[in-house]
Protein backbone atom coordinates (compact mmCIF):
# COMPACT_ATOMS: atom_id res chain seq x y z
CA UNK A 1 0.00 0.00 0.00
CA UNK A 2 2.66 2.32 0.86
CA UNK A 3 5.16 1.48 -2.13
CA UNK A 4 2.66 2.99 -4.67
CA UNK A 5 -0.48 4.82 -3.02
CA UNK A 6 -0.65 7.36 -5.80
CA UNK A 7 -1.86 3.91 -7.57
CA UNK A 8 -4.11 2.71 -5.71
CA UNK A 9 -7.06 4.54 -7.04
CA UNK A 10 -6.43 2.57 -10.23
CA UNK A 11 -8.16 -0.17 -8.32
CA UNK A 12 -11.71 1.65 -8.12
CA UNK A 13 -14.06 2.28 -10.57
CA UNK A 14 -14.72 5.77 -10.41
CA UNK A 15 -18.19 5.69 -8.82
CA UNK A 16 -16.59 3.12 -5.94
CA UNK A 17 -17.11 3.33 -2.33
CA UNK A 18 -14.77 2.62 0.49
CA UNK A 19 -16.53 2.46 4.08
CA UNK A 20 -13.26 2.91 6.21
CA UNK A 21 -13.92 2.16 9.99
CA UNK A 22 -17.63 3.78 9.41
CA UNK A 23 -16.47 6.51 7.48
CA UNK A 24 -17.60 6.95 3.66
CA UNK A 25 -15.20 7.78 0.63
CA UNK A 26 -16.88 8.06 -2.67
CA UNK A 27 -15.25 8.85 -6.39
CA UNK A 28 -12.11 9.22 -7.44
CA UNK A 29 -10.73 12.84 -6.17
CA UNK A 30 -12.29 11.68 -2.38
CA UNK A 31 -10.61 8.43 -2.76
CA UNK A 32 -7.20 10.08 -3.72
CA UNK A 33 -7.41 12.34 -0.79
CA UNK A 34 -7.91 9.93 1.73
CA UNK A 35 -5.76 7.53 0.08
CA UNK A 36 -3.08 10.30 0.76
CA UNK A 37 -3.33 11.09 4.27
CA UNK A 38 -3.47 7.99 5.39
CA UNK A 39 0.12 7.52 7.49
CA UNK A 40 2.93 4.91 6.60
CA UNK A 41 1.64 1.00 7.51
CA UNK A 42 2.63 -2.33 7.79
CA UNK A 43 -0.26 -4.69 6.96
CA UNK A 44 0.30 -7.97 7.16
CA UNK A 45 -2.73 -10.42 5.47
CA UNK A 46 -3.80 -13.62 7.53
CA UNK A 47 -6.67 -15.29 5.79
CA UNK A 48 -8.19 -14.34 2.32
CA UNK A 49 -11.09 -15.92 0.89
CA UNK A 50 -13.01 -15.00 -2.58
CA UNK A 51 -16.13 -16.23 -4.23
CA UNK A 52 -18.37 -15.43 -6.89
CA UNK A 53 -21.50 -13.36 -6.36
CA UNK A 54 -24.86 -14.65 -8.27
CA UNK A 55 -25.53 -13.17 -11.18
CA UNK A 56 -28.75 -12.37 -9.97
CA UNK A 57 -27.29 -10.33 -7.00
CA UNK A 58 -24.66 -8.81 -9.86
CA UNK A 59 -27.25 -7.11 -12.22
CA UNK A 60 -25.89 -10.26 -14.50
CA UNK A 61 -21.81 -8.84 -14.21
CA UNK A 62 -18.86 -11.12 -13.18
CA UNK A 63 -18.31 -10.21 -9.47
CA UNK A 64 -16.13 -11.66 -7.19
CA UNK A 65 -16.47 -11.44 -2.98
CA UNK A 66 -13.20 -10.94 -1.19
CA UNK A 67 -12.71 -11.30 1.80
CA UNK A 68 -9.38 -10.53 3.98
CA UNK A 69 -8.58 -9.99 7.52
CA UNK A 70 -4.94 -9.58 9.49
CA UNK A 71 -3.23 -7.03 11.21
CA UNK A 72 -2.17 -3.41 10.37
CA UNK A 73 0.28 -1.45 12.27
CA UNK A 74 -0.09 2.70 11.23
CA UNK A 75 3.40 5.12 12.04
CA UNK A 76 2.81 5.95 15.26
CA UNK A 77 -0.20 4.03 16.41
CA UNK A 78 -0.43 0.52 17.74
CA UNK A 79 -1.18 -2.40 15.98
CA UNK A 80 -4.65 -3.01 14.48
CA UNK A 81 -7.01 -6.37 13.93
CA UNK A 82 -9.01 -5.40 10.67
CA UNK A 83 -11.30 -7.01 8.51
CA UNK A 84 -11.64 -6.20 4.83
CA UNK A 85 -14.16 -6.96 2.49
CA UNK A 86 -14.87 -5.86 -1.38
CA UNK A 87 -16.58 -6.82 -4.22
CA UNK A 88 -14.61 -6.82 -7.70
CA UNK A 89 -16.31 -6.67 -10.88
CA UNK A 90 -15.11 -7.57 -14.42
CA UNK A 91 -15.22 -4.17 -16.98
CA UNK A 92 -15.41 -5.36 -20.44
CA UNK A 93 -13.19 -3.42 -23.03
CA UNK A 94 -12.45 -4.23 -26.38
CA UNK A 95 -9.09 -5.84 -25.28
CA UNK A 96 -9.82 -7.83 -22.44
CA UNK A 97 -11.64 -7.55 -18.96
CA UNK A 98 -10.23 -5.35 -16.43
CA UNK A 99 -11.60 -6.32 -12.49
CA UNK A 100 -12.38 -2.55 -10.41
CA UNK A 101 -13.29 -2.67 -6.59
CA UNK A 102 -17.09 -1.18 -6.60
CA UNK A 103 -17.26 -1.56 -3.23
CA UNK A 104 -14.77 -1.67 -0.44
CA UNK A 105 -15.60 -1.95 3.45
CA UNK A 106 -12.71 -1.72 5.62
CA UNK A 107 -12.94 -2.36 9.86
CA UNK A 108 -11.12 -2.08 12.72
CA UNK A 109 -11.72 -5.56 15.03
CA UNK A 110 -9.88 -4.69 18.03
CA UNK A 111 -11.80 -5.96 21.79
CA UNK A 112 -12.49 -3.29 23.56
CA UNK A 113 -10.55 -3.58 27.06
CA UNK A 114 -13.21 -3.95 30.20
């Protein structure tokens, strides 16, 4: 994430939504902007998991589940449980297909200390 965040928005199609921790980031110039003032991290990825979505559910495009969750460590904070889930859908140009995150939902699961 860190070794080329001026990418990342390459990811998105340009209506996407991220839901960061509650917080909603729609379009491109939003996404960039957060994207950038987010500080340096270490995430490290413990389980992933993916699976189609009906075509039903899809309005009848290929989409794909994913589903991630591990750790995250931000410059300066302490280290984070998160969970991360988006949907990736298949844009059909005349080359190829190109998959773009249309929706991204990304959570803190930390305990909260009694």
């Amino acid at each position: 994430m860190d070794k080329r965040r001026w990418a990342l928005t390459r990811l998105y199609q340009d209506t996407a939504t991220l839901i960061w921790n509650g917080n909603v980031v729609t379009g491109m110039q939003a996404l960039t902007n957060f994207f950038e003032m987010l500080p340096s991290s270490e995430f490290q990825v413990n389980m992933l998991d993916c699976q189609p979505v009906h075509e039903q559910a899809a309005q009848s495009q290929t989409t794909v589940l994913v589903v991630t969750s591990g750790t995250v460590k931000f410059d300066g904070n302490r280290q984070h449980y998160f969970n991360q889930n988006f949907l990736l859908t298949a844009q059909c140009t005349s080359n190829n297909n190109v998959w773009k995150i249309i929706s991204d939902c990304f959570r803190f699961q930390d305990w909260a200390s009694s």
